[in-house]
C-alpha atoms as a PDB file:
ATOM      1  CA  UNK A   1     150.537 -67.308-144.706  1.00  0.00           C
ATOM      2  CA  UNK A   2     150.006 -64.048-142.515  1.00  0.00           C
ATOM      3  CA  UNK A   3     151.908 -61.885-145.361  1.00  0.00           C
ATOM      4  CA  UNK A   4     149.655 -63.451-148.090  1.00  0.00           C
ATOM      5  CA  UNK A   5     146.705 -62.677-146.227  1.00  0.00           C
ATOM      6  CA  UNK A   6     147.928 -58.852-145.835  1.00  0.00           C
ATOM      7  CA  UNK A   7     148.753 -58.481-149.115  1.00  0.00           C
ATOM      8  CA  UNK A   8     145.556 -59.652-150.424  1.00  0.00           C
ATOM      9  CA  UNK A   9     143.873 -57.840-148.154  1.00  0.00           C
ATOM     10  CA  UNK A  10     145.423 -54.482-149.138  1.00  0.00           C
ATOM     11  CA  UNK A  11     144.973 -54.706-152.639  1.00  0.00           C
ATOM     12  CA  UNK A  12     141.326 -55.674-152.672  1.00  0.00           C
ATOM     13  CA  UNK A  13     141.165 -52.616-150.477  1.00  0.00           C
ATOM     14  CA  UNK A  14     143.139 -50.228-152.599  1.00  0.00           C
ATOM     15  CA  UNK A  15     141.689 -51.517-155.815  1.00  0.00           C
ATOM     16  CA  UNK A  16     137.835 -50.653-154.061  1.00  0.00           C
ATOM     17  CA  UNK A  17     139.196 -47.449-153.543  1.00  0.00           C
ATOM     18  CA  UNK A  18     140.340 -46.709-157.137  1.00  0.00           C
ATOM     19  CA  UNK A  19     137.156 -47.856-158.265  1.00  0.00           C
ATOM     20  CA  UNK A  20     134.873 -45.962-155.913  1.00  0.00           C
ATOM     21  CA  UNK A  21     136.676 -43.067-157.169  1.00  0.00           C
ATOM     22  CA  UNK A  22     136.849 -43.532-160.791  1.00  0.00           C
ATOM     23  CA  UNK A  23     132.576 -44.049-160.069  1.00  0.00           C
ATOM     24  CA  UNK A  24     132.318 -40.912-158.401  1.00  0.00           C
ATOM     25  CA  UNK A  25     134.653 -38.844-161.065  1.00  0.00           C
ATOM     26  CA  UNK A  26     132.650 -40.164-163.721  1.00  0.00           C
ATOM     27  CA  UNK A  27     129.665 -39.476-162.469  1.00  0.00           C
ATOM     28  CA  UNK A  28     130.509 -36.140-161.892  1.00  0.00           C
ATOM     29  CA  UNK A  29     131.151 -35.264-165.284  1.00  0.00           C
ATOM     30  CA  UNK A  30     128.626 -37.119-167.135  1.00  0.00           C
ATOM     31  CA  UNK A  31     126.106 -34.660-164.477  1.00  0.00           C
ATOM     32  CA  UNK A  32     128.658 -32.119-165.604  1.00  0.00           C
ATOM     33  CA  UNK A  33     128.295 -32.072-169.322  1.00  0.00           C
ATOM     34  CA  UNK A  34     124.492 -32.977-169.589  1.00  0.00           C
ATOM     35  CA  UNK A  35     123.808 -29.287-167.352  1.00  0.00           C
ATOM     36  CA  UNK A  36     126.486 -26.835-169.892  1.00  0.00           C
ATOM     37  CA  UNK A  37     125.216 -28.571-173.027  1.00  0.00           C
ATOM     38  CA  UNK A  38     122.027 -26.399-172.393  1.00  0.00           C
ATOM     39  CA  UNK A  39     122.325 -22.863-174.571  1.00  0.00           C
ATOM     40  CA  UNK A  40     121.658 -19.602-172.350  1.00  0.00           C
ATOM     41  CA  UNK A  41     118.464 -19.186-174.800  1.00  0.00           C
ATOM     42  CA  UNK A  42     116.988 -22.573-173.811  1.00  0.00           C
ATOM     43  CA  UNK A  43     116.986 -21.867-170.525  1.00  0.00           C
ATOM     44  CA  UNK A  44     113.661 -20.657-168.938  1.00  0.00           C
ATOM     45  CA  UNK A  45     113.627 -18.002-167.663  1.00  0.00           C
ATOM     46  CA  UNK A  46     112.456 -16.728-163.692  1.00  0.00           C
ATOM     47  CA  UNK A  47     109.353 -14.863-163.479  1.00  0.00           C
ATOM     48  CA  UNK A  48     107.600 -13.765-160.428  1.00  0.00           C
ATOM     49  CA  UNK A  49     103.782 -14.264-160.751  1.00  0.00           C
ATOM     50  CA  UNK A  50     101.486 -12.143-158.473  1.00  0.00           C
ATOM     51  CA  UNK A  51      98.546 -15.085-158.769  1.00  0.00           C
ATOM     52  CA  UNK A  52     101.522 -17.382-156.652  1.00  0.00           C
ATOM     53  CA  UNK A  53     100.724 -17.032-153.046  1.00  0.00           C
ATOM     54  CA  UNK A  54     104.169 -16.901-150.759  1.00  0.00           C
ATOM     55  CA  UNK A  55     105.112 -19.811-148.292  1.00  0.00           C
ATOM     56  CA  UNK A  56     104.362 -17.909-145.000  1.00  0.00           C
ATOM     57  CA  UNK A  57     102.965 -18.956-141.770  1.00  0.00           C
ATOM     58  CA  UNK A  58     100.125 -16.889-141.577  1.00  0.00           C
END
């Protein structure tokens, strides 16, 4: 009974492990290929406006 209850045990473990990771990977490249699908012309571009007033303390 005790080696069933191992054995169980570390599968459900491994196979929560697998899956976390397969998650994580494929999150990871879905985020991945949504950002370089972008062209370098669509991309707006960084301006520095003098009306913006800066984030000091004063």
């Amino acid at each position: 009974m005790p080696l069933i209850l191992c054995v169980t045990v570390v599968a459900s473990v491994g196979i929560g492990v697998i899956t976390a990771y397969a998650a994580v990977i494929g999150i990871l490249e879905a985020c991945g290929r949504a950002s370089q699908q972008l062209p370098a012309e669509a991309k707006p571009r960084l301006v520095l406006v003098p009306s913006q007033n800066h984030a000091s303390g004063d």
